[in-house]
PDB file of N, CA and C in Angstrom:
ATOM      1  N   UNK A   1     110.862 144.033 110.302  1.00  0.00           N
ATOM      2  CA  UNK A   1     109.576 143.689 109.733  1.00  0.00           C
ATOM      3  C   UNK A   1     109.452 142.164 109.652  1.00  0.00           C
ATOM      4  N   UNK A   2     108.339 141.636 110.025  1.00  0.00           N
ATOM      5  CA  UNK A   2     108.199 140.001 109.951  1.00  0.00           C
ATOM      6  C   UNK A   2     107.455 139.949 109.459  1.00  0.00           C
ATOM      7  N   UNK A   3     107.809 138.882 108.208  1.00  0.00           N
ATOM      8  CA  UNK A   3     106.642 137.966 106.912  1.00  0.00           C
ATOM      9  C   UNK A   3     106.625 137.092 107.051  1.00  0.00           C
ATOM     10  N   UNK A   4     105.468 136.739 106.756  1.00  0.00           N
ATOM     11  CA  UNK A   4     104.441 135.738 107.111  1.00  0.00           C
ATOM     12  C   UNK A   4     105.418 134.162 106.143  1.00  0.00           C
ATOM     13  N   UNK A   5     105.314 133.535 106.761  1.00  0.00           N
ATOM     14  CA  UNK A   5     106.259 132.067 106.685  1.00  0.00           C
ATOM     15  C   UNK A   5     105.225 131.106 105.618  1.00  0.00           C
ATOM     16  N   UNK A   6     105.869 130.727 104.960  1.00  0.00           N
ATOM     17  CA  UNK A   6     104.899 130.111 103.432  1.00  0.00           C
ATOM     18  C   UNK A   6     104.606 128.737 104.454  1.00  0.00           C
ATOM     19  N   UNK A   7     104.020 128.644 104.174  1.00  0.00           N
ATOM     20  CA  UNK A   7     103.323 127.034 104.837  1.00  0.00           C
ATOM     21  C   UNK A   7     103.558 125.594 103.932  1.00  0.00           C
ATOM     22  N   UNK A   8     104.982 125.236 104.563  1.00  0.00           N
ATOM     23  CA  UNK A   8     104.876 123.673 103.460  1.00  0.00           C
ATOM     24  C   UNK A   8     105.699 123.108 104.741  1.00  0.00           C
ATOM     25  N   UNK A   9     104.943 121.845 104.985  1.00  0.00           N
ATOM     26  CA  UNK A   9     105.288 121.033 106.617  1.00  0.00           C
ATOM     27  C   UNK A   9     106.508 120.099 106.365  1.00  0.00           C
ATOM     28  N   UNK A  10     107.019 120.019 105.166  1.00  0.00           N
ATOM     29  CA  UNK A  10     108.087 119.450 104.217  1.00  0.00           C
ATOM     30  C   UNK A  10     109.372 120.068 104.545  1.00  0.00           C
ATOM     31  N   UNK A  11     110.157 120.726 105.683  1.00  0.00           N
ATOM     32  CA  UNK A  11     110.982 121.541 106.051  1.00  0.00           C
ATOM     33  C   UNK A  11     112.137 120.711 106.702  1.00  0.00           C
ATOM     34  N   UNK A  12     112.945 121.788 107.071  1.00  0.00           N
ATOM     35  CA  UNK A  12     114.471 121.599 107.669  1.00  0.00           C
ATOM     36  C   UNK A  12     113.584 120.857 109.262  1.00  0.00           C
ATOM     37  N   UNK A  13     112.943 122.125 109.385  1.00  0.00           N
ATOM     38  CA  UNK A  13     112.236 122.352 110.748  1.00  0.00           C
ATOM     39  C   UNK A  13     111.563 120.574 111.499  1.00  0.00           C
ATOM     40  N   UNK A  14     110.704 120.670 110.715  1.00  0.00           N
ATOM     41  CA  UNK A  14     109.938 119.189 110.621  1.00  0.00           C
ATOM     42  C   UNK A  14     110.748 118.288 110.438  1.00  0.00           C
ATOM     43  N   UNK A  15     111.965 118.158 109.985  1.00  0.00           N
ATOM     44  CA  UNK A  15     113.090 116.959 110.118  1.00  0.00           C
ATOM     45  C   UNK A  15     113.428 116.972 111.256  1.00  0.00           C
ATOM     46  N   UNK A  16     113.978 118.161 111.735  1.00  0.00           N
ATOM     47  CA  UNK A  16     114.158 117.840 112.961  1.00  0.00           C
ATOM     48  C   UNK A  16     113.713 117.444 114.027  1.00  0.00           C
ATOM     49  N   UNK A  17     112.378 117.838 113.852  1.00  0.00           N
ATOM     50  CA  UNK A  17     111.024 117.683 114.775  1.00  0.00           C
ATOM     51  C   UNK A  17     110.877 116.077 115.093  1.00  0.00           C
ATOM     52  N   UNK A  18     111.050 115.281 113.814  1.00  0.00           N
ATOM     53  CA  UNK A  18     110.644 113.766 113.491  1.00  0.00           C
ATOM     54  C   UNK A  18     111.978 112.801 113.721  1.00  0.00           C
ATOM     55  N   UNK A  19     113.129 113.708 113.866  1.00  0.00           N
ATOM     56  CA  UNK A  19     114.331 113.343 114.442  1.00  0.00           C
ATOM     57  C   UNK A  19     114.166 113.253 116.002  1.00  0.00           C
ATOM     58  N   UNK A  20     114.197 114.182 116.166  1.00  0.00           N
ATOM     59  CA  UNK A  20     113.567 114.362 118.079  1.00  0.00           C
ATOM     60  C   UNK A  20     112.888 113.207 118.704  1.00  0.00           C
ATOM     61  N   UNK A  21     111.457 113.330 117.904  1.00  0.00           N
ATOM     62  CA  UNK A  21     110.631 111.983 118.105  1.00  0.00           C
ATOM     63  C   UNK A  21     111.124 110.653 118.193  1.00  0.00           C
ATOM     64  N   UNK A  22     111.942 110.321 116.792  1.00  0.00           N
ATOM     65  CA  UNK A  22     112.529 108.835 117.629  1.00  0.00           C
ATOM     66  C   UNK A  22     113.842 108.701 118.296  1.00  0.00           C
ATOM     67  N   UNK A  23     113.839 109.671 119.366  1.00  0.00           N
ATOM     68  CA  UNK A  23     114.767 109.556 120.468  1.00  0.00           C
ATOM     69  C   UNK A  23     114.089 109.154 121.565  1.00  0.00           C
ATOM     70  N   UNK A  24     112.575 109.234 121.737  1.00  0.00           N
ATOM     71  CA  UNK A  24     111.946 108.820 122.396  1.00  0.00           C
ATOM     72  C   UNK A  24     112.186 107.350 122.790  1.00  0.00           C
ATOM     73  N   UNK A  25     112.266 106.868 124.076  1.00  0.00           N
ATOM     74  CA  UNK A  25     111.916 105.813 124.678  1.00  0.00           C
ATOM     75  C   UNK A  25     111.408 104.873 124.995  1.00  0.00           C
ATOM     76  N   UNK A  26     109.805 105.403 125.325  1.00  0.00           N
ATOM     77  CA  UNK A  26     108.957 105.016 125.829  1.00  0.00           C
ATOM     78  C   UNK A  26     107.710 105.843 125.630  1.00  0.00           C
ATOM     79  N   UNK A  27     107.002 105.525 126.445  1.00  0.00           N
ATOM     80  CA  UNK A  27     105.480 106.319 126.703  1.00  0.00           C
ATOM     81  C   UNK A  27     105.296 107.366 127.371  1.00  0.00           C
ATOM     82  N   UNK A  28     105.923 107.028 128.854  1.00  0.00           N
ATOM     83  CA  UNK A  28     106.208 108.339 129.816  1.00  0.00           C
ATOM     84  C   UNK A  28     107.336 108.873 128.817  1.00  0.00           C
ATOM     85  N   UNK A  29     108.317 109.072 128.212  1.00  0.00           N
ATOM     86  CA  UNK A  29     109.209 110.363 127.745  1.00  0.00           C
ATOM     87  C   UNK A  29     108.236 110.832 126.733  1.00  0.00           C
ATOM     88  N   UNK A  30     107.368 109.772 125.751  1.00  0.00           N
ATOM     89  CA  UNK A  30     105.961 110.573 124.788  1.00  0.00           C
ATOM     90  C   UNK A  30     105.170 111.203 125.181  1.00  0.00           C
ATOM     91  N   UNK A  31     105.060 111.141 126.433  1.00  0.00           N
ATOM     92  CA  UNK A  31     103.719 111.744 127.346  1.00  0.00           C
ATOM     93  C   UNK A  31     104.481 113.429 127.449  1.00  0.00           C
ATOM     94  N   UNK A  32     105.693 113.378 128.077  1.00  0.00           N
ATOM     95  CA  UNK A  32     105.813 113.872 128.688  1.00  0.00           C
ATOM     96  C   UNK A  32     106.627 115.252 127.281  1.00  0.00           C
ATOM     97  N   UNK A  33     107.150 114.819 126.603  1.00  0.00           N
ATOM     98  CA  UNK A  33     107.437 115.874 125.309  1.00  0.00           C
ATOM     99  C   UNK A  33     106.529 116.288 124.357  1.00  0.00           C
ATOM    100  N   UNK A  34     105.238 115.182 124.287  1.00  0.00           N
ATOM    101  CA  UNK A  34     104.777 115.918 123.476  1.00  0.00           C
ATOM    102  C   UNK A  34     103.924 117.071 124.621  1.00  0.00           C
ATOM    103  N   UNK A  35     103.569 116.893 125.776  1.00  0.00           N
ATOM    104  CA  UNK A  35     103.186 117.735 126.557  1.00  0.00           C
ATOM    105  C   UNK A  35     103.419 118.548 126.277  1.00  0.00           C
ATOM    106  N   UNK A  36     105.072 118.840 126.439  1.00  0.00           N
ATOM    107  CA  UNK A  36     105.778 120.016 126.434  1.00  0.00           C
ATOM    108  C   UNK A  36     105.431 121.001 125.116  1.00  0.00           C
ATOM    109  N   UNK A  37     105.551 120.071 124.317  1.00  0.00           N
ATOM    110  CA  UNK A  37     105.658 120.803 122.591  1.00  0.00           C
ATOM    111  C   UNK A  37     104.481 121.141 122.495  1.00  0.00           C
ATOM    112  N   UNK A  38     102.883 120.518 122.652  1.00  0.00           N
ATOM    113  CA  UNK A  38     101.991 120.635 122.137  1.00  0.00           C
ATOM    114  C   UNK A  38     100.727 121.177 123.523  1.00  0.00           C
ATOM    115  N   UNK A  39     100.043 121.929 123.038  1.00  0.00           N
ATOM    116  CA  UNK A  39      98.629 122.143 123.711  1.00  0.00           C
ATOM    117  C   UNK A  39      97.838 121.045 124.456  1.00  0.00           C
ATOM    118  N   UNK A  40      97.497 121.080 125.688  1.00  0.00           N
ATOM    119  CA  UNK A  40      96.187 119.826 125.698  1.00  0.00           C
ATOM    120  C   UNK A  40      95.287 119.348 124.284  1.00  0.00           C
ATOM    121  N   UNK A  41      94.846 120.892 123.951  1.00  0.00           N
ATOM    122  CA  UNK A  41      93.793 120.215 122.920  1.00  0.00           C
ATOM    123  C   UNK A  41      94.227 119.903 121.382  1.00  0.00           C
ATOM    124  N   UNK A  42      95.706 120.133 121.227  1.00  0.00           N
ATOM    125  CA  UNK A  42      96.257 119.527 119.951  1.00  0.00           C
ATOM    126  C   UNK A  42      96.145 118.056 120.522  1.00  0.00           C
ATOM    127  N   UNK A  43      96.634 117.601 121.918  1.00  0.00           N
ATOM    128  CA  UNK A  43      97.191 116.123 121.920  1.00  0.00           C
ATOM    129  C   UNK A  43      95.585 115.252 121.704  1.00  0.00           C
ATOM    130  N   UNK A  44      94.552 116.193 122.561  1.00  0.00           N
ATOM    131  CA  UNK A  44      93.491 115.444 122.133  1.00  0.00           C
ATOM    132  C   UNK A  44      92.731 115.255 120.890  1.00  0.00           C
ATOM    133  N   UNK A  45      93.621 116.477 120.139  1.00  0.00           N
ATOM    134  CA  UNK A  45      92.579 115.834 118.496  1.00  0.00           C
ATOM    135  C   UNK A  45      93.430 115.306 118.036  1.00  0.00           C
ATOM    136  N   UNK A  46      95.066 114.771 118.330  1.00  0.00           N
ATOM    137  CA  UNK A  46      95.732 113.371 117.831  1.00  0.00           C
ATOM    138  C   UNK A  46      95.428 112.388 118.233  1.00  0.00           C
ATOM    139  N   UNK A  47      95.096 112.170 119.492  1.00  0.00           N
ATOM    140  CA  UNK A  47      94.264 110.989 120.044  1.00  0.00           C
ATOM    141  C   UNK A  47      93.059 110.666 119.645  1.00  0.00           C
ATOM    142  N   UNK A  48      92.343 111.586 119.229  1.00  0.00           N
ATOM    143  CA  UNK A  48      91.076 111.628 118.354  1.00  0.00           C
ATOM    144  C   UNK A  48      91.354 110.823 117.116  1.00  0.00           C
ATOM    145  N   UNK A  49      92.088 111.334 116.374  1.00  0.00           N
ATOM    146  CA  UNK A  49      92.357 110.550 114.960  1.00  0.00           C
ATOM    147  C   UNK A  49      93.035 109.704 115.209  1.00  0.00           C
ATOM    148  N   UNK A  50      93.686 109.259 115.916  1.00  0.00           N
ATOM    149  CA  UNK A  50      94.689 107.509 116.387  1.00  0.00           C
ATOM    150  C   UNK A  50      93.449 106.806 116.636  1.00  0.00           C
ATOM    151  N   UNK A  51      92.132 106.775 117.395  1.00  0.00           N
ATOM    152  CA  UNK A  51      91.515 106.127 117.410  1.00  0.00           C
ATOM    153  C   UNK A  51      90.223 106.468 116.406  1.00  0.00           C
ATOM    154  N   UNK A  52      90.301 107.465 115.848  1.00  0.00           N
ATOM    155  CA  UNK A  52      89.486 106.765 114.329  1.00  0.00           C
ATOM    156  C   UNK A  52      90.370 106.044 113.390  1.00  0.00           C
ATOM    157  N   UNK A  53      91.795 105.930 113.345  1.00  0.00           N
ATOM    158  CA  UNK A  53      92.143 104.942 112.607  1.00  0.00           C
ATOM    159  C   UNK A  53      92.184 103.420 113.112  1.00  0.00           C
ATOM    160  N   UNK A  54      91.997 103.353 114.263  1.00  0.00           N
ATOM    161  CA  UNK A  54      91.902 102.040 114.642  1.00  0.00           C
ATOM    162  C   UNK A  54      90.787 101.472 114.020  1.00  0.00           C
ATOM    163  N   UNK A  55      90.133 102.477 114.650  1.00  0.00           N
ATOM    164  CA  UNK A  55      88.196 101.982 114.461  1.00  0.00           C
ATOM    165  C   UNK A  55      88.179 101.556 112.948  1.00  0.00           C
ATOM    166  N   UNK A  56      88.647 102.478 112.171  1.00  0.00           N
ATOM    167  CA  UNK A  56      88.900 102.398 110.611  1.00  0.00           C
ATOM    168  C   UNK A  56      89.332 101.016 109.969  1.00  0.00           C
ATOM    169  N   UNK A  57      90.712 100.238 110.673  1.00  0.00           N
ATOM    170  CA  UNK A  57      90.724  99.638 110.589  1.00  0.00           C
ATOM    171  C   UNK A  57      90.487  97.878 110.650  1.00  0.00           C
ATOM    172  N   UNK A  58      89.346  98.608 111.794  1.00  0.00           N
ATOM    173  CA  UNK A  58      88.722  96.867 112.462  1.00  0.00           C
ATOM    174  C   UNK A  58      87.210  97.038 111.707  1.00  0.00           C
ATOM    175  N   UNK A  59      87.118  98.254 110.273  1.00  0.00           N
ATOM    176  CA  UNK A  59      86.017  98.397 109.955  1.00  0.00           C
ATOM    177  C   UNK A  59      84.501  98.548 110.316  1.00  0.00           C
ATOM    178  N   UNK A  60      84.764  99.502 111.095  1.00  0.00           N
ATOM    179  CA  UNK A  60      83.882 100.091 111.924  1.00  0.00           C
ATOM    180  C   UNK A  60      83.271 101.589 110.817  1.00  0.00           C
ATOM    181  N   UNK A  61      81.531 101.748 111.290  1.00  0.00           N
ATOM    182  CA  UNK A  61      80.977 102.410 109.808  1.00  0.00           C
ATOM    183  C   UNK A  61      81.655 103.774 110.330  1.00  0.00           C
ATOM    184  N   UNK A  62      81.122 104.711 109.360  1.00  0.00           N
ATOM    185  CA  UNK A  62      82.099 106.118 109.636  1.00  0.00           C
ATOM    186  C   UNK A  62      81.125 106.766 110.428  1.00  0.00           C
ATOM    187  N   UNK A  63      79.788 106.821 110.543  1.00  0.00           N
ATOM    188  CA  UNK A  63      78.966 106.869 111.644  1.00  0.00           C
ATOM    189  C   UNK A  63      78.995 106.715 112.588  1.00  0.00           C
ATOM    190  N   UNK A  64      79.251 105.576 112.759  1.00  0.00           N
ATOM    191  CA  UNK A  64      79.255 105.052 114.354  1.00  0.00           C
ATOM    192  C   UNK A  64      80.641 105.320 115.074  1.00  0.00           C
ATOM    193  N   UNK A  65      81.917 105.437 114.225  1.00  0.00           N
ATOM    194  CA  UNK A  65      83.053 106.200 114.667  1.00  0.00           C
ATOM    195  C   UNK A  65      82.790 107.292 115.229  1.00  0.00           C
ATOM    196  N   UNK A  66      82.354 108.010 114.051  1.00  0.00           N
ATOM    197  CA  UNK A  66      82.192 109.610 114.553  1.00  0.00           C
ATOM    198  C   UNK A  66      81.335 109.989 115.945  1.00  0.00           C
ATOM    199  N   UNK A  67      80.428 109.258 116.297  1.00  0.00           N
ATOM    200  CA  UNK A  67      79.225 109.185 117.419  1.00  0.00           C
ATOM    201  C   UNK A  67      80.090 108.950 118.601  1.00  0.00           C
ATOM    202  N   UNK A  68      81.247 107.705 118.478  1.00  0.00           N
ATOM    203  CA  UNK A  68      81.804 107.086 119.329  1.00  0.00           C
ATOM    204  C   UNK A  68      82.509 107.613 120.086  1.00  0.00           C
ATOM    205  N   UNK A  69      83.661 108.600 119.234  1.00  0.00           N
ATOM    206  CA  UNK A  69      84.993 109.590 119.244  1.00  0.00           C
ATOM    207  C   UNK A  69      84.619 110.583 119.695  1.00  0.00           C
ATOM    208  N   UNK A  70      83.512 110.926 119.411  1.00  0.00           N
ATOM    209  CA  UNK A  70      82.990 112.544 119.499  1.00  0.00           C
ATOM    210  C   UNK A  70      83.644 113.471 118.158  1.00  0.00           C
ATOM    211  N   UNK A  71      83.769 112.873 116.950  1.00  0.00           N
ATOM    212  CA  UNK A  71      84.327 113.962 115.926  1.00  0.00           C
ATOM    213  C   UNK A  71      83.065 113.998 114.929  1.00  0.00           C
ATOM    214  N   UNK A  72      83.679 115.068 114.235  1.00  0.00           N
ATOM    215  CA  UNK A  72      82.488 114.834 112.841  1.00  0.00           C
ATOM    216  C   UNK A  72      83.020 113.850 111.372  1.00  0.00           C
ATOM    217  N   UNK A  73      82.273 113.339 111.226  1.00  0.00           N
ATOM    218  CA  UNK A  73      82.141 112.700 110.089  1.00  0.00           C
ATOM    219  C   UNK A  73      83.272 113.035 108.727  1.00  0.00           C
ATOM    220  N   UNK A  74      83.073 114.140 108.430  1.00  0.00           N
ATOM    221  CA  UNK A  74      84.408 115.010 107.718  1.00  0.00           C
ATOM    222  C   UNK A  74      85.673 114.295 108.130  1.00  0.00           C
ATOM    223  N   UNK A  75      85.615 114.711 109.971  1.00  0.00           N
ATOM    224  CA  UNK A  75      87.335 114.101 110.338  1.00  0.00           C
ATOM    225  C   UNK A  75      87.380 112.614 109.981  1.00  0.00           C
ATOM    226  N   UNK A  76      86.422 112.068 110.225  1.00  0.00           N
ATOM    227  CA  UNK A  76      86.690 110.639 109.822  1.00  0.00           C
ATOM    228  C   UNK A  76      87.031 109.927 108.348  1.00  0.00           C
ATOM    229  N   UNK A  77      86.513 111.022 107.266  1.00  0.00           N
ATOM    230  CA  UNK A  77      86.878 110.806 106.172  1.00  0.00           C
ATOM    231  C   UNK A  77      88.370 111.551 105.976  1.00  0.00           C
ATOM    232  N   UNK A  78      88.168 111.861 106.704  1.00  0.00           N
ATOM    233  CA  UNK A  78      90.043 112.400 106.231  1.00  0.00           C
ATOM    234  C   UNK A  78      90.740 111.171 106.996  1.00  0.00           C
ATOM    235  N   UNK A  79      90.866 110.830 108.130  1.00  0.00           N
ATOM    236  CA  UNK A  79      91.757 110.122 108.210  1.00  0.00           C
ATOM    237  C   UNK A  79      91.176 108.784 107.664  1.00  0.00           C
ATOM    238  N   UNK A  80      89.845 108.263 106.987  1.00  0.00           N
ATOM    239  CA  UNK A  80      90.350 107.099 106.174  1.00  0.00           C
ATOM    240  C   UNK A  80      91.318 107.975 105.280  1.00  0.00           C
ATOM    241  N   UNK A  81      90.638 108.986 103.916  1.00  0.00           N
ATOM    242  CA  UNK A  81      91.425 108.979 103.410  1.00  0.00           C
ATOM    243  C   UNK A  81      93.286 108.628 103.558  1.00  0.00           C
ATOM    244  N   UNK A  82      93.677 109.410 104.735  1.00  0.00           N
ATOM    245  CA  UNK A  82      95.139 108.746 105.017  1.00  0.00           C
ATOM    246  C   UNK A  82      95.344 107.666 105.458  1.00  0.00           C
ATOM    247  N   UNK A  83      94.621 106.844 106.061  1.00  0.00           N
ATOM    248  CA  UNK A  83      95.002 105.475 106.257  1.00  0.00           C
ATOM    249  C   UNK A  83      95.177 104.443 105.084  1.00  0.00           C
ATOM    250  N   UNK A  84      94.220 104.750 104.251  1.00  0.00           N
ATOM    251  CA  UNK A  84      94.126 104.142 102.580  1.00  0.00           C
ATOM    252  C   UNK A  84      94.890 105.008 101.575  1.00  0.00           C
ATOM    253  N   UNK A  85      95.232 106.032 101.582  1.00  0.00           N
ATOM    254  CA  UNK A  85      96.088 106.739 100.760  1.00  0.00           C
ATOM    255  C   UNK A  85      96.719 107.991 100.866  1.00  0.00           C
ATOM    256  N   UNK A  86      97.405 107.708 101.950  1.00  0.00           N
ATOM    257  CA  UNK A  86      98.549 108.549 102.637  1.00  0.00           C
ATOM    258  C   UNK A  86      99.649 107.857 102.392  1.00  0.00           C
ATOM    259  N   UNK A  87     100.574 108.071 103.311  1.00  0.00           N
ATOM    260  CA  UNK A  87     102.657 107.577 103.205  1.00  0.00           C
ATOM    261  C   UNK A  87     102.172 106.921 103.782  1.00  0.00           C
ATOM    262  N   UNK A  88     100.990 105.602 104.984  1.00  0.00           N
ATOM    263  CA  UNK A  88     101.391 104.338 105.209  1.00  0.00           C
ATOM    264  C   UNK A  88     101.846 104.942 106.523  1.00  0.00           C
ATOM    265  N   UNK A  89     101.903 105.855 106.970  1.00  0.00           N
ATOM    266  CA  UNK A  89     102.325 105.771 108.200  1.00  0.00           C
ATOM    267  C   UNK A  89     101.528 105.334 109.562  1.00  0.00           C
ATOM    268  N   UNK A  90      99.806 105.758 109.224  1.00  0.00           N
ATOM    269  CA  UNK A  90      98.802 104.735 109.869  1.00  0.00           C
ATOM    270  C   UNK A  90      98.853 103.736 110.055  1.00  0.00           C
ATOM    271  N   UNK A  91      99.075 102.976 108.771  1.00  0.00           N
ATOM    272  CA  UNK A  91      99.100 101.331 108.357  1.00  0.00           C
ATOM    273  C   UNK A  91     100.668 100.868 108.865  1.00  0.00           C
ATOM    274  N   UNK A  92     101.871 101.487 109.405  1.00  0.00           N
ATOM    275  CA  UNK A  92     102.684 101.058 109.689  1.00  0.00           C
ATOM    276  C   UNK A  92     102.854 100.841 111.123  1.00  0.00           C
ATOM    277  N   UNK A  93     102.077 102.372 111.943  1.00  0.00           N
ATOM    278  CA  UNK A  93     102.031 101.923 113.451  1.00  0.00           C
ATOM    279  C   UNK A  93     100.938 100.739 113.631  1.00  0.00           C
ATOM    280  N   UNK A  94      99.727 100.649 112.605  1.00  0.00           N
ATOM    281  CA  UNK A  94      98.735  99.691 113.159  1.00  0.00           C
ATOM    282  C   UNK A  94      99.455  98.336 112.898  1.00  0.00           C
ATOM    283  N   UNK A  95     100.153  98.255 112.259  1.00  0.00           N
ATOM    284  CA  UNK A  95     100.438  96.450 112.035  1.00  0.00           C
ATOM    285  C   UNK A  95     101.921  96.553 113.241  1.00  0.00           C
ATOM    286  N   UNK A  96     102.371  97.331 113.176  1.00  0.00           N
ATOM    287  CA  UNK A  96     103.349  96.653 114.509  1.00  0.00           C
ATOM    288  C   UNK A  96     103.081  96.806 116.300  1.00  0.00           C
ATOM    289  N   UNK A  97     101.362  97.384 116.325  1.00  0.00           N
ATOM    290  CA  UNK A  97     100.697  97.072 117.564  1.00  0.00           C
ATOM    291  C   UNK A  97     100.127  96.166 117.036  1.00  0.00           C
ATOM    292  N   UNK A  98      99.484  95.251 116.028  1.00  0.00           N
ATOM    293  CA  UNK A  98      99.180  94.159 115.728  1.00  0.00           C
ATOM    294  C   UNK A  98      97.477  94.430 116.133  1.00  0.00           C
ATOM    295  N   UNK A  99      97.288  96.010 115.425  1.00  0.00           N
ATOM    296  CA  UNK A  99      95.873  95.910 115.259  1.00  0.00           C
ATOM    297  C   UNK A  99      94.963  95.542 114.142  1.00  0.00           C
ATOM    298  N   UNK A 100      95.966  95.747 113.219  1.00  0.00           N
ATOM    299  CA  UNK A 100      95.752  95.102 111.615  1.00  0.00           C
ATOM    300  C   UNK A 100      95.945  93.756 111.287  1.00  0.00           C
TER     301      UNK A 100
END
């Protein structure tokens, strides 16, 4: 019999997952694992929100993001919300591409 798995992304699982990740290289080995791991259209709604946080951060309105990206407005308030009050992990890749 299989039960249904409690949902908290806080796991053994997800360590390992984020372990994996910085074994990465480069771009082509990123390209090419998260391929593997993930759907086309998961990678495109991470690429979606990587560039509403940019936009976010060169203060761009949440309108004209959303129009820009092609998302809705909603998504854009979520990822300000995490860019302004999340773990910083937005604000940590944007300042060491030196978009911040």
């Amino acid at each position: 019999m299989h039960t249904k798995r409690q949902y908290h992304w806080e796991n053994q699982e997800t360590k390992e997952l984020f372990q994996a990740v910085t074994k990465l290289q480069n771009a082509d080995e990123s390209h090419r694992f998260f391929r593997d791991l993930c759907t086309p259209e998961e990678i495109d709604e991470m690429a979606r929100r990587w560039q509403v946080a940019q936009r976010l951060a060169k203060k761009q309105s949440y309108r004209k993001i959303a129009r820009d990206v092609e998302v809705s407005t909603a998504t854009v308030s979520r990822v300000a919300q995490w860019l302004y009050s999340g773990k910083g992990g937005y604000q940590l890749i944007l300042k060491r591409l030196h978009l911040t």
